[in-house]
PDB file of N, CA and C in Angstrom:
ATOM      1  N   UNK A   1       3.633  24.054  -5.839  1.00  0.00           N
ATOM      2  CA  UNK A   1       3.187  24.979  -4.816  1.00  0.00           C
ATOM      3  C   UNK A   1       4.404  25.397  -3.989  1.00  0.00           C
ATOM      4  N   UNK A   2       4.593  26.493  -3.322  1.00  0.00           N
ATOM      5  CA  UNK A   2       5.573  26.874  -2.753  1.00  0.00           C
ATOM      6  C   UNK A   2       5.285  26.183  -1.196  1.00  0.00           C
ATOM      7  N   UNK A   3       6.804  26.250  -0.748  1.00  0.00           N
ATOM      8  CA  UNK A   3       7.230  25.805   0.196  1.00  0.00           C
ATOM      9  C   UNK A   3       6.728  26.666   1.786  1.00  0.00           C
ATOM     10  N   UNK A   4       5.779  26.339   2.110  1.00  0.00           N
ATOM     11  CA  UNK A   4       5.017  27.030   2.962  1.00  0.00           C
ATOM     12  C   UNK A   4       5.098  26.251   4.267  1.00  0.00           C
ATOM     13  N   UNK A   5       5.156  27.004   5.638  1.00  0.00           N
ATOM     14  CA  UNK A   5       4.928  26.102   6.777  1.00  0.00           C
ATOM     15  C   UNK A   5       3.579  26.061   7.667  1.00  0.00           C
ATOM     16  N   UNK A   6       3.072  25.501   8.200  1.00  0.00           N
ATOM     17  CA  UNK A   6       1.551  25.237   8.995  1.00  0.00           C
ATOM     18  C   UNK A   6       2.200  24.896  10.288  1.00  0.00           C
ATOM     19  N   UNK A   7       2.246  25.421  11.375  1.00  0.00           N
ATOM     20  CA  UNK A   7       2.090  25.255  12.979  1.00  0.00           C
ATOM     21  C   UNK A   7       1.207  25.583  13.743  1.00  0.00           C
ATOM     22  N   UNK A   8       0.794  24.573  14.174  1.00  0.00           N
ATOM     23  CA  UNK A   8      -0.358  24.898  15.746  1.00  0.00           C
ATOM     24  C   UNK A   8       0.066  25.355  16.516  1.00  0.00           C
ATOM     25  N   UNK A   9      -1.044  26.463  16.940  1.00  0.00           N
ATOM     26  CA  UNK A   9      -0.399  27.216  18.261  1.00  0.00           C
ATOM     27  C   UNK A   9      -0.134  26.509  19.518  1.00  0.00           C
ATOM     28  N   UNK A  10       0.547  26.654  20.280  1.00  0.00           N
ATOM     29  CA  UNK A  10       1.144  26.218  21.603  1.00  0.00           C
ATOM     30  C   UNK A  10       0.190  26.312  22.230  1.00  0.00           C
ATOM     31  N   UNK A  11      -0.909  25.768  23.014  1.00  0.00           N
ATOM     32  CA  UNK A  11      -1.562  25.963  23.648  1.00  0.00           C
ATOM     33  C   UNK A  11      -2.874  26.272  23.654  1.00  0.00           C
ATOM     34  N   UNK A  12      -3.095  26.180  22.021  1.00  0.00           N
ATOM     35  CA  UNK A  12      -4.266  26.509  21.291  1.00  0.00           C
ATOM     36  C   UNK A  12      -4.755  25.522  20.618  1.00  0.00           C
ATOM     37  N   UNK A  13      -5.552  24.936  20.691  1.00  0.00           N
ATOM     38  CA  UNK A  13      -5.831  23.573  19.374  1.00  0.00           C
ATOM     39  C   UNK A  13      -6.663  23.901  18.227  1.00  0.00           C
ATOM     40  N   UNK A  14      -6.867  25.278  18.098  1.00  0.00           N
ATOM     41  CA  UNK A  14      -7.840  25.962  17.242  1.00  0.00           C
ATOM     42  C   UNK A  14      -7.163  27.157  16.300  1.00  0.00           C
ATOM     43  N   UNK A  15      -5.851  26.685  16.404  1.00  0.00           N
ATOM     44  CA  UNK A  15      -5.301  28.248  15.632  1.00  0.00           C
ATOM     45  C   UNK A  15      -3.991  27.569  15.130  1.00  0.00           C
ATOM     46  N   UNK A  16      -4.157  27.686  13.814  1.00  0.00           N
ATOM     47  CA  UNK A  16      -2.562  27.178  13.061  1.00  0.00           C
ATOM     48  C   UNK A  16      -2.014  28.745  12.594  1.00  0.00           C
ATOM     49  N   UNK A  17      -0.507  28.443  12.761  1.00  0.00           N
ATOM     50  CA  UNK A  17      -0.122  29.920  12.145  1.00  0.00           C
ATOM     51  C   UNK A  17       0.552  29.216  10.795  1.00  0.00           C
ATOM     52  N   UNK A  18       0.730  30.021   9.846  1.00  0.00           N
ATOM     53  CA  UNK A  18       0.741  30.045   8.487  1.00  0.00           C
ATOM     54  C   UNK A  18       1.956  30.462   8.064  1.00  0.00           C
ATOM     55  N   UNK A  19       3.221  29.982   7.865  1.00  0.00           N
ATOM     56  CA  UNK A  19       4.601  30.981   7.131  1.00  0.00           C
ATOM     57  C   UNK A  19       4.733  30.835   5.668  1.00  0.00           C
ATOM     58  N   UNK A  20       5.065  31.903   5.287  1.00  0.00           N
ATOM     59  CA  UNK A  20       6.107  32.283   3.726  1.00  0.00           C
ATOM     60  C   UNK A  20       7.289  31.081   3.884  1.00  0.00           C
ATOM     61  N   UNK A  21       7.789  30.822   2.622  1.00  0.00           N
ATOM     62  CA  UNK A  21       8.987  30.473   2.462  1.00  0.00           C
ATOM     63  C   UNK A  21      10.332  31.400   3.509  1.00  0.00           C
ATOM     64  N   UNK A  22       9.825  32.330   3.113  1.00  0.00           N
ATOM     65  CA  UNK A  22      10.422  33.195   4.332  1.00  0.00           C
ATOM     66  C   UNK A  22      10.833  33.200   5.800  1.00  0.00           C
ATOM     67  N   UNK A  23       9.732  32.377   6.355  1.00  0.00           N
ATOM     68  CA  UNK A  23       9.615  32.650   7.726  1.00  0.00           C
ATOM     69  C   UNK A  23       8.614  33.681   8.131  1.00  0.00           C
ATOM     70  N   UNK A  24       8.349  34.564   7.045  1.00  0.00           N
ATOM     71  CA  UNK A  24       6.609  35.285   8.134  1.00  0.00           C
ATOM     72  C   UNK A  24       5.592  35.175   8.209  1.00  0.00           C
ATOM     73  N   UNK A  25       5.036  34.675   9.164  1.00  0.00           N
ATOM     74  CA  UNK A  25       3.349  34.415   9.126  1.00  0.00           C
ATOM     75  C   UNK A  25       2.662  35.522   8.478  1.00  0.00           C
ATOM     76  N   UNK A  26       1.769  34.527   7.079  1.00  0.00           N
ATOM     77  CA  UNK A  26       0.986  35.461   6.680  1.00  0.00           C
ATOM     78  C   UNK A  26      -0.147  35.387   6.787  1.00  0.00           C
ATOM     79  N   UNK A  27      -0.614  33.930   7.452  1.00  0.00           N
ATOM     80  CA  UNK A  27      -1.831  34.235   7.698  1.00  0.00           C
ATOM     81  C   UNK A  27      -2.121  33.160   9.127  1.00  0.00           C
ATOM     82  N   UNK A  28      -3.230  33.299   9.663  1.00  0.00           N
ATOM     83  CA  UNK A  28      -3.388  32.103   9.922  1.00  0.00           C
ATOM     84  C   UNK A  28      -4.958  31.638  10.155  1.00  0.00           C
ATOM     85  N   UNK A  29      -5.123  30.524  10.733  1.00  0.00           N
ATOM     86  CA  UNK A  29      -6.790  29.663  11.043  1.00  0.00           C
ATOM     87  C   UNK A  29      -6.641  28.998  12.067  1.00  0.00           C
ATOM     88  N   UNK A  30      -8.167  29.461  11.598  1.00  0.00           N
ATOM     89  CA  UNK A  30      -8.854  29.486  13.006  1.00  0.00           C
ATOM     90  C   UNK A  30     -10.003  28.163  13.039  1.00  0.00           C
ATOM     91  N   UNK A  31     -10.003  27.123  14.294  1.00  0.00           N
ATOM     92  CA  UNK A  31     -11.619  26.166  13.927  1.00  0.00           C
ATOM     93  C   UNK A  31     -12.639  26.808  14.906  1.00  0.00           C
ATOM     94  N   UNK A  32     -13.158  27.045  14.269  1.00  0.00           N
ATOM     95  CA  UNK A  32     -14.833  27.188  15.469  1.00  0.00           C
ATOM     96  C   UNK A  32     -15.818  26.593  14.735  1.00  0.00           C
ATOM     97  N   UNK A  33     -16.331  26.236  15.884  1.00  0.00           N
ATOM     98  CA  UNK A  33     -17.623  25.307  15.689  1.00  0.00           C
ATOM     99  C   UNK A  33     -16.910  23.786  14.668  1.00  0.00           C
ATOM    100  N   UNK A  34     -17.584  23.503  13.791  1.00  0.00           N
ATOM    101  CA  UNK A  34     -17.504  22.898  12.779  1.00  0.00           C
ATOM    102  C   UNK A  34     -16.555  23.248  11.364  1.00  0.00           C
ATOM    103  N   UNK A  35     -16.084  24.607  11.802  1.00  0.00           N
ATOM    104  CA  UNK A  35     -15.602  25.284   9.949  1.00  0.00           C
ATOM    105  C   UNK A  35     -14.232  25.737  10.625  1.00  0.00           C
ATOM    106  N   UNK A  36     -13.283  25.974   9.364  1.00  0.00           N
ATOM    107  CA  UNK A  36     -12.119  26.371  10.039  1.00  0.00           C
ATOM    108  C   UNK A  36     -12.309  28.045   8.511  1.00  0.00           C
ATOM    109  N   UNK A  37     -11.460  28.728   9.199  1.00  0.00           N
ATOM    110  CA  UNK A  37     -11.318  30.110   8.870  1.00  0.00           C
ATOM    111  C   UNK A  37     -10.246  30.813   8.522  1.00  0.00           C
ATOM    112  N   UNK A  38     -10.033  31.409   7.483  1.00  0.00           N
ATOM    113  CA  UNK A  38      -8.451  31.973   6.841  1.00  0.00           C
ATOM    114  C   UNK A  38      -8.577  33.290   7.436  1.00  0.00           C
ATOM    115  N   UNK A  39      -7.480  33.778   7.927  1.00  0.00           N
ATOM    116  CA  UNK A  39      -7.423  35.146   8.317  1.00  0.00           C
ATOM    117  C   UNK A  39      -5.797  35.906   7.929  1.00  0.00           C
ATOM    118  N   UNK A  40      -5.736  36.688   6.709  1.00  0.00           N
ATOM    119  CA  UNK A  40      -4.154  37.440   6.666  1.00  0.00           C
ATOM    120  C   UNK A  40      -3.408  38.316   7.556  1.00  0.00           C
ATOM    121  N   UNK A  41      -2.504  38.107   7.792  1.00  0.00           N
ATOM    122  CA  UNK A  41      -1.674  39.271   8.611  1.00  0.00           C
ATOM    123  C   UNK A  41      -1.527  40.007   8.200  1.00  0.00           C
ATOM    124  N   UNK A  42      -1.366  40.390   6.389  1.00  0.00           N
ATOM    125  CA  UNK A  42      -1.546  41.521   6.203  1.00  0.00           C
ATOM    126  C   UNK A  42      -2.079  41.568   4.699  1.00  0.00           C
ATOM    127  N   UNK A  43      -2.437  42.786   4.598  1.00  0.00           N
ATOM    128  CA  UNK A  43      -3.503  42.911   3.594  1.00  0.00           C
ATOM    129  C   UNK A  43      -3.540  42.112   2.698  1.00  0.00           C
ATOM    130  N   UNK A  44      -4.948  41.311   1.850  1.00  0.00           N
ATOM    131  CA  UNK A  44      -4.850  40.843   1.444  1.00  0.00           C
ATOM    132  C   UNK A  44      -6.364  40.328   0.845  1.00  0.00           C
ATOM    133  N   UNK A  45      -6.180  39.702  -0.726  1.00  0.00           N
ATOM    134  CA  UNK A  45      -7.607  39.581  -1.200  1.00  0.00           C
ATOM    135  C   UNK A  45      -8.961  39.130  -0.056  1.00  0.00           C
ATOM    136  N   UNK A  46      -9.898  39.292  -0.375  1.00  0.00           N
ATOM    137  CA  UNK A  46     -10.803  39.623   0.472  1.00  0.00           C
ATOM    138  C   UNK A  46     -11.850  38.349  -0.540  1.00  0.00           C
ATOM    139  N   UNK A  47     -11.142  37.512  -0.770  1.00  0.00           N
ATOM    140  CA  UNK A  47     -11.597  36.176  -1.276  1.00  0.00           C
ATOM    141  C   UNK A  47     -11.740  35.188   0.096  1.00  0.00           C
ATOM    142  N   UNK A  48     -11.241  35.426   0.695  1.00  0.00           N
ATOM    143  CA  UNK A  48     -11.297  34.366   2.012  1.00  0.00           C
ATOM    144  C   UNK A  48     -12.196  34.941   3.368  1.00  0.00           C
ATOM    145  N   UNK A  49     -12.060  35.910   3.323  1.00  0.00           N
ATOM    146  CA  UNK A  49     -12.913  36.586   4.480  1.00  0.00           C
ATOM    147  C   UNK A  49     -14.679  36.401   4.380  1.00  0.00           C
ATOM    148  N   UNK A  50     -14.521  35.648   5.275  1.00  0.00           N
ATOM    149  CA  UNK A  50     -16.084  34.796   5.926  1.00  0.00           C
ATOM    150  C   UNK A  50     -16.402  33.767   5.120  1.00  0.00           C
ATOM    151  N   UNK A  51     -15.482  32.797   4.576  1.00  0.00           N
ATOM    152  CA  UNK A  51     -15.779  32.172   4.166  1.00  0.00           C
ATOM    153  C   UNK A  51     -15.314  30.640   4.717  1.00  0.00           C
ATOM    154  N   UNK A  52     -16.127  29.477   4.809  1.00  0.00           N
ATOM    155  CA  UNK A  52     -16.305  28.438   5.947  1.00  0.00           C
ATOM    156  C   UNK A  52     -15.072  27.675   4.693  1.00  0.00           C
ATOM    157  N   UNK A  53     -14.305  26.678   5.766  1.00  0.00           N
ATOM    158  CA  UNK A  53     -13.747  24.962   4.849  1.00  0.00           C
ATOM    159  C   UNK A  53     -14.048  24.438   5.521  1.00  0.00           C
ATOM    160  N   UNK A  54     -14.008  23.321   5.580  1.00  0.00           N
ATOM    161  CA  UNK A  54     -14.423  22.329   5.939  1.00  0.00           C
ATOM    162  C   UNK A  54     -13.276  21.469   6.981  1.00  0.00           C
ATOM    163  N   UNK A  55     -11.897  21.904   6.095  1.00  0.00           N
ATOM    164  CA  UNK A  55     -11.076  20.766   6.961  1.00  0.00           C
ATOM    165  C   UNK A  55      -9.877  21.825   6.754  1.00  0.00           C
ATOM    166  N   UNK A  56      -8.877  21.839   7.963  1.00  0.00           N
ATOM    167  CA  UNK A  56      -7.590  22.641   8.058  1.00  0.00           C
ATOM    168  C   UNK A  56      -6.969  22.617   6.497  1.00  0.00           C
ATOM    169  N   UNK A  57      -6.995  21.403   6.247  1.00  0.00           N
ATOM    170  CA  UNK A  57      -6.025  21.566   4.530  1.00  0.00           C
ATOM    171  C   UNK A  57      -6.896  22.075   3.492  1.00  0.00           C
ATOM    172  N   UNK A  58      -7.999  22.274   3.750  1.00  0.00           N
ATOM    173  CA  UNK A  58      -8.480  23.295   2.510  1.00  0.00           C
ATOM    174  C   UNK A  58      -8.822  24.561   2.965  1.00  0.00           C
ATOM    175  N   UNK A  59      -8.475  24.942   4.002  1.00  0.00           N
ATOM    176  CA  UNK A  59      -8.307  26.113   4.342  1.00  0.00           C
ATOM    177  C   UNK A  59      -6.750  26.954   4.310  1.00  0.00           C
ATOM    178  N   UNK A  60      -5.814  25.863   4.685  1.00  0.00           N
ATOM    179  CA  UNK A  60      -4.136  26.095   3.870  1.00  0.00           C
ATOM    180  C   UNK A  60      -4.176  26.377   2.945  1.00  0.00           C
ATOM    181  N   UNK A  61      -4.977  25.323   2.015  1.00  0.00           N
ATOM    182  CA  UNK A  61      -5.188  25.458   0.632  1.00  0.00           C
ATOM    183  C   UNK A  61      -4.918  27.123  -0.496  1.00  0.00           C
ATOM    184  N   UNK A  62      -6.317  27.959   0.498  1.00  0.00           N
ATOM    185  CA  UNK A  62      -6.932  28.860   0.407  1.00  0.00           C
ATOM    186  C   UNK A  62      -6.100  29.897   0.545  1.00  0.00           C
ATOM    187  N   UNK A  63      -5.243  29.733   1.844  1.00  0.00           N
ATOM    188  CA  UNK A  63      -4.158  30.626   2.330  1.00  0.00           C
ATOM    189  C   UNK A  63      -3.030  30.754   1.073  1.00  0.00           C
ATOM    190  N   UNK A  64      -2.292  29.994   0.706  1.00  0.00           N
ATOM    191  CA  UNK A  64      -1.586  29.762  -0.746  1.00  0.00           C
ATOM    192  C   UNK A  64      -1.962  30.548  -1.549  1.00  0.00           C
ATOM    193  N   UNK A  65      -3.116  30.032  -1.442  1.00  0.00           N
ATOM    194  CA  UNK A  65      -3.746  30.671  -3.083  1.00  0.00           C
ATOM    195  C   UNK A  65      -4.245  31.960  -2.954  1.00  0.00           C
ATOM    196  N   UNK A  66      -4.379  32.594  -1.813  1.00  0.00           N
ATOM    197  CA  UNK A  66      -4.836  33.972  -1.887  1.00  0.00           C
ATOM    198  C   UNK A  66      -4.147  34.549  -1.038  1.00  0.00           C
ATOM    199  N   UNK A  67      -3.052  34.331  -0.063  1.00  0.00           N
ATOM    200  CA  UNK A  67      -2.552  35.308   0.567  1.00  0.00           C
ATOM    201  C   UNK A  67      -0.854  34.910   0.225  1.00  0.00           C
ATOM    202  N   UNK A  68      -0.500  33.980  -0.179  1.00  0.00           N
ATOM    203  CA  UNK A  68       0.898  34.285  -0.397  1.00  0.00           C
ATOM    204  C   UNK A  68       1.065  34.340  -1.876  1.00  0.00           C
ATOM    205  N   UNK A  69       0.367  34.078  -2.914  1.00  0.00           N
ATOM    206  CA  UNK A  69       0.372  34.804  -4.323  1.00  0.00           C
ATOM    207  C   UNK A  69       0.322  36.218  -4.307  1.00  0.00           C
ATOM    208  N   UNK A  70       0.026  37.116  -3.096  1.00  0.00           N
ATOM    209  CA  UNK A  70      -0.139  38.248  -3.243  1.00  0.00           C
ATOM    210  C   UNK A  70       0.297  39.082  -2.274  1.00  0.00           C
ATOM    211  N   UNK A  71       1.551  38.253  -1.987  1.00  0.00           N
ATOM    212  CA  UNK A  71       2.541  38.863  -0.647  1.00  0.00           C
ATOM    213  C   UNK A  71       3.453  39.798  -1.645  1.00  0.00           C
TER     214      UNK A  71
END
């Protein structure tokens, strides 16, 4: 799997931002309620949109696999 980074927002305990090998956030998540949530920065398969995980790392997971395969 590529070399990807996960940071929590500063001040947020509900929002990880998501980097490329690069350095640009391509996506990031979100927890509400009970489910955490993939969201891309920029366009991107529409495999993840509204769809619940369960736990931050299978929502990374998700991010990998559908938004930086198709950066």
């Amino acid at each position: 799997m590529e070399q990807v980074h996960i940071q929590q927002q500063d001040g947020n305990s509900n929002l990880w931002w998501v980097s490329s090998p690069s350095g640009d956030d391509v996506a990031y998540i979100t927890h509400l309620g009970n489910s955490y949530f993939v969201w891309a920065t920029e366009p991107a398969p529409t495999d993840i949109v509204g769809k619940r995980f369960d736990t931050v790392d299978a929502a990374l997971a998700q991010a990998v696999k559908s938004v930086l395969h198709h950066c």
